[in-house]
C-alpha atoms as a PDB file:
ATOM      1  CA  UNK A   1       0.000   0.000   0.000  1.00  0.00           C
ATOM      2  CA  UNK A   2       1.224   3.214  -1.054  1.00  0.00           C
ATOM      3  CA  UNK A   3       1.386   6.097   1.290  1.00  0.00           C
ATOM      4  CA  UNK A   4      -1.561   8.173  -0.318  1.00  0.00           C
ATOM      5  CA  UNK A   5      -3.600   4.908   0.059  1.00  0.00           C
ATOM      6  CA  UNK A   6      -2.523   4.908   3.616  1.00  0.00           C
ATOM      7  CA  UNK A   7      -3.693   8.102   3.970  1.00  0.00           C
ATOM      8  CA  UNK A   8      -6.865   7.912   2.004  1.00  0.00           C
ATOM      9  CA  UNK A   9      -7.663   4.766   4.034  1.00  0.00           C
ATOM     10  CA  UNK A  10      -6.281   5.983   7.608  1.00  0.00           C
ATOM     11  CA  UNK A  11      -9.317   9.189   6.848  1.00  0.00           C
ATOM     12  CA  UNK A  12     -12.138   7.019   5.935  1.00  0.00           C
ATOM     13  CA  UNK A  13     -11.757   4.867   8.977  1.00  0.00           C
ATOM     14  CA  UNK A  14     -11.765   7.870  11.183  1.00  0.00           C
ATOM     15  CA  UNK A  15     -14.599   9.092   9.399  1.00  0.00           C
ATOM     16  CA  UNK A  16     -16.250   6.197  10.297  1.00  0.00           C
ATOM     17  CA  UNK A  17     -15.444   5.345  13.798  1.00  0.00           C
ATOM     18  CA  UNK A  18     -17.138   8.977  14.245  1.00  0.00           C
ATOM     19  CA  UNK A  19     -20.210   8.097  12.503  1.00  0.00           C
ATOM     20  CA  UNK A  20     -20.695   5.105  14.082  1.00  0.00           C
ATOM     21  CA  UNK A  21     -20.075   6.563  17.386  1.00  0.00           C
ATOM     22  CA  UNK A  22     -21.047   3.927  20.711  1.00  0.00           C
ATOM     23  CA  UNK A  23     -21.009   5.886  23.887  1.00  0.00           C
ATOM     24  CA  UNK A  24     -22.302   9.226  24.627  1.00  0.00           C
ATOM     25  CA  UNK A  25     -18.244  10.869  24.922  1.00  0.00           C
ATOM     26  CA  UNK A  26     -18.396  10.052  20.924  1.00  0.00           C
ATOM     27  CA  UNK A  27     -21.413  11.376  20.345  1.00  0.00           C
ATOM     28  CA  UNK A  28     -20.238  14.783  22.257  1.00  0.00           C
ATOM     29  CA  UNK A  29     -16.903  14.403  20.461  1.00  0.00           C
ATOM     30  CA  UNK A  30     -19.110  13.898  16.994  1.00  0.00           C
ATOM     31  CA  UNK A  31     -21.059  17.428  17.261  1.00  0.00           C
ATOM     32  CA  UNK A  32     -18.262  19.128  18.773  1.00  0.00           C
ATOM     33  CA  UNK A  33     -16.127  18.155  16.037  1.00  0.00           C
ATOM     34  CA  UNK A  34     -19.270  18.895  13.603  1.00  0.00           C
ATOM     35  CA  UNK A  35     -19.151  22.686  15.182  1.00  0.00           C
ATOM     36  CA  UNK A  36     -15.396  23.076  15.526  1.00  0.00           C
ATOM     37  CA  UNK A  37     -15.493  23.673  18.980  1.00  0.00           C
ATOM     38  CA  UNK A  38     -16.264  21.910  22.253  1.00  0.00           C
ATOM     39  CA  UNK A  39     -19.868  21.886  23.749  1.00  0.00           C
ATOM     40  CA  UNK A  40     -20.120  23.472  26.915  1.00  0.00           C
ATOM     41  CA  UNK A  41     -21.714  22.567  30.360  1.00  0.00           C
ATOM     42  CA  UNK A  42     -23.538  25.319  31.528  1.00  0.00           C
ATOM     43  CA  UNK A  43     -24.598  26.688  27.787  1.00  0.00           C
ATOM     44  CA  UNK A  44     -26.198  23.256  27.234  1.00  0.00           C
ATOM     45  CA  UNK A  45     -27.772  23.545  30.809  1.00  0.00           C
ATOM     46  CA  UNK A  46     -29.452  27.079  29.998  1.00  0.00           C
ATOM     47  CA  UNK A  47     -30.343  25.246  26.629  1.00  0.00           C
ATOM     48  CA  UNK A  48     -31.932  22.744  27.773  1.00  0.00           C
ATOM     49  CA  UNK A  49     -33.925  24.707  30.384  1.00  0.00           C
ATOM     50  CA  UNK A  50     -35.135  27.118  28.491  1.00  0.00           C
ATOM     51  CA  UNK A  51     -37.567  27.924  25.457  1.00  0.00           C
ATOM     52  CA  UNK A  52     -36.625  29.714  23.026  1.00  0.00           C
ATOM     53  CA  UNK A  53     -39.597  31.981  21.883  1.00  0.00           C
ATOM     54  CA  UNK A  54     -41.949  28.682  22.117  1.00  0.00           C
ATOM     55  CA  UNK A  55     -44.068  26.932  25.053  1.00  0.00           C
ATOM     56  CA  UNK A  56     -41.403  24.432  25.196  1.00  0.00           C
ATOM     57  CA  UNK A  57     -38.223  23.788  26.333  1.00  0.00           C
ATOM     58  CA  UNK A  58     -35.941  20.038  26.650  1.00  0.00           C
ATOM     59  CA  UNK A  59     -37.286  20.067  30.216  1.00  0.00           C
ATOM     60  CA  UNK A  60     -40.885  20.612  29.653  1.00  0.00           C
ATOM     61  CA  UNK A  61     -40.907  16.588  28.317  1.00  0.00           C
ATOM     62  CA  UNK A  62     -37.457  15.496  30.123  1.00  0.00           C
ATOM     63  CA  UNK A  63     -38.043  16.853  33.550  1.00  0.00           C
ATOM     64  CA  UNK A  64     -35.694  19.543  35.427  1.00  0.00           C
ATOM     65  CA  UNK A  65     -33.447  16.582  36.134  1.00  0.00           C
ATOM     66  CA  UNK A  66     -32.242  14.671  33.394  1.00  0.00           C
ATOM     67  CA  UNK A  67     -31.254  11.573  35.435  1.00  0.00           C
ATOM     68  CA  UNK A  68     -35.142  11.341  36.259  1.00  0.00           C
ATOM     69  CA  UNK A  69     -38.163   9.536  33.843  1.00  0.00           C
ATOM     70  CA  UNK A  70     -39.582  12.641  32.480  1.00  0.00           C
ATOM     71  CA  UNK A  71     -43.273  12.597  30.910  1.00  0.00           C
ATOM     72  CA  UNK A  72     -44.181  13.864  27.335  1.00  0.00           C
ATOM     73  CA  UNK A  73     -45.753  17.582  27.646  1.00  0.00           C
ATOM     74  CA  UNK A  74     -48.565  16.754  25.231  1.00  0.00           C
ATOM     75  CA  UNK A  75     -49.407  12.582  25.218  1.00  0.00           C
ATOM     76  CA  UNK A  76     -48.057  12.462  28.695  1.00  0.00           C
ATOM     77  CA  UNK A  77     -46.443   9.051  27.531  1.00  0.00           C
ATOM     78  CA  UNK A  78     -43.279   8.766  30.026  1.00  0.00           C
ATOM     79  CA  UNK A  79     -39.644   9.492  28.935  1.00  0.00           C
ATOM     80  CA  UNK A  80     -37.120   7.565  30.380  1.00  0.00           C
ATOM     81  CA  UNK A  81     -34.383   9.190  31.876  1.00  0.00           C
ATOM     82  CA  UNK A  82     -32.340  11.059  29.355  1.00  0.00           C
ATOM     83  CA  UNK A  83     -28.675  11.453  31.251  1.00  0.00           C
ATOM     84  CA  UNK A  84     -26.479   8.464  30.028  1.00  0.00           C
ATOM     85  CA  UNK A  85     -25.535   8.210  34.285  1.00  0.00           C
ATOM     86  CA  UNK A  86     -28.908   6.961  34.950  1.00  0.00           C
ATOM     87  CA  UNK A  87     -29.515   5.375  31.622  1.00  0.00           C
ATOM     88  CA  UNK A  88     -26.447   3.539  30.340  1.00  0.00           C
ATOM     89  CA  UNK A  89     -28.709   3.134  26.841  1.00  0.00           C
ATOM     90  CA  UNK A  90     -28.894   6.531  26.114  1.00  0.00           C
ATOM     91  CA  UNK A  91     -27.018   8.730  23.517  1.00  0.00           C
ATOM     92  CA  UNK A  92     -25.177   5.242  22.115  1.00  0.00           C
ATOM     93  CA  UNK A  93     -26.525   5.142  19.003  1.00  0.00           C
ATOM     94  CA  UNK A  94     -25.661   7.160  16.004  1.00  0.00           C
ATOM     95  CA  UNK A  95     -29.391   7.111  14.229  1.00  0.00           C
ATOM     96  CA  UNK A  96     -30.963   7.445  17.792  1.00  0.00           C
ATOM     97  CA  UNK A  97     -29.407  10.636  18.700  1.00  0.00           C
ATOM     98  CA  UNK A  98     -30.105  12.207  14.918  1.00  0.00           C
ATOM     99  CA  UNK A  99     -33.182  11.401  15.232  1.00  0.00           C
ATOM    100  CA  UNK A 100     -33.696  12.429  18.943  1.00  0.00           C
ATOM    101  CA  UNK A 101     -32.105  15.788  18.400  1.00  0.00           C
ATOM    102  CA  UNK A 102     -34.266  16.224  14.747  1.00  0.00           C
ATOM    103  CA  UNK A 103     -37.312  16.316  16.210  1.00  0.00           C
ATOM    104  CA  UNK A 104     -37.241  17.820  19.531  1.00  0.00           C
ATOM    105  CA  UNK A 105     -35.273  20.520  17.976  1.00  0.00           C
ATOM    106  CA  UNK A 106     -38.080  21.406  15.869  1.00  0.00           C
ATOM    107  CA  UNK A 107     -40.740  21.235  18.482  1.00  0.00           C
ATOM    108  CA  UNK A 108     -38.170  23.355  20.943  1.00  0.00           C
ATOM    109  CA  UNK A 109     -37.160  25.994  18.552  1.00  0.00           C
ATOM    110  CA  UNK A 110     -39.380  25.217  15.105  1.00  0.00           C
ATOM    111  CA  UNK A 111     -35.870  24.437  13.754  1.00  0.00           C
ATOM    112  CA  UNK A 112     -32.602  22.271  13.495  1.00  0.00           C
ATOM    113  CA  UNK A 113     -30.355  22.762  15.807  1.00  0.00           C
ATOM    114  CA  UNK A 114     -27.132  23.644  15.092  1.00  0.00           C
ATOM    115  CA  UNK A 115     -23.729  21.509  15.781  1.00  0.00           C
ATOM    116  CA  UNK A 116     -22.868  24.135  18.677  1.00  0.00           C
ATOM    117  CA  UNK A 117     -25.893  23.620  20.888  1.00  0.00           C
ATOM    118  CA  UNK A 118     -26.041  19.686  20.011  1.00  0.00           C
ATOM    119  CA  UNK A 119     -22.844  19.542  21.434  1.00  0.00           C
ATOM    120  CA  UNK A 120     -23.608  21.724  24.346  1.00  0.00           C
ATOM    121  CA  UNK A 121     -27.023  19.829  25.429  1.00  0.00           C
ATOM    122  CA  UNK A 122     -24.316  16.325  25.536  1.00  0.00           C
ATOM    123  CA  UNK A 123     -21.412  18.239  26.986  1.00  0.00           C
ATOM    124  CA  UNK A 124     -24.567  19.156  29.735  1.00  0.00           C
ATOM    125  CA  UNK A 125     -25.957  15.333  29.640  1.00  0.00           C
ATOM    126  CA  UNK A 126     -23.102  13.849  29.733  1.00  0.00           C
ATOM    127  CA  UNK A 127     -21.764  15.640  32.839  1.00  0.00           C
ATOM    128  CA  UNK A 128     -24.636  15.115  34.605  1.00  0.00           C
ATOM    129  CA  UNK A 129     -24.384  12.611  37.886  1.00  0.00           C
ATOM    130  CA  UNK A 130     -27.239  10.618  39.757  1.00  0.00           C
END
């Protein structure tokens, strides 16, 4: 193998080990990567507390305490909880998380969200402790 090949080959594997992320520190390290800078705690804290023009906010479905079962705003269906310290299952899967942040962004802010404040709601979740 030449050493472009190398190269070419030594990039597409990192691409992929980031879009195939498996534990919630990838997923942070995916978006803040994605933004070009890292999330930050208490940014994605104020995020994810407060709405932004809209009746909503994270923690009108996911509770004031992310490491607690929140309960859907409008179907009142319950959440589990949404900090990876009280649910290991959470924010491991690539397709999960895109789809997680997709939609609650739009009901949130009637938007996407942008790379920054994905990163900054998982630099928040991720540093949160039972």
């Amino acid at each position: 193998m030449n050493i472009k090949s190398y190269v070419l080959w030594a990039c597409l594997a990192s691409v992929s080990a980031l879009t195939h992320a498996s534990d919630p520190m990838a997923q942070l390290h995916r978006w803040e990567v994605a933004a070009g800078q890292a999330g930050v705690v208490a940014r994605g804290e104020l995020f994810f507390n407060s709405t932004h023009g809209g009746d909503w906010s994270c923690a009108s479905c996911h509770g004031q305490s992310p490491v607690q079962a929140g309960k859907h705003a409008s179907t009142s269906k319950t959440i589990e909880p949404l900090a990876p310290a009280a649910n290991p299952k959470r924010l491991t899967d690539d397709a999960k998380v895109d789809k997680w942040f997709r939609r609650n962004c739009k009901d949130v802010l009637a938007r996407e969200c942008t790379a920054i404040e994905k990163a900054d709601v998982l630099a928040y979740l991720v540093g949160v402790k039972k």
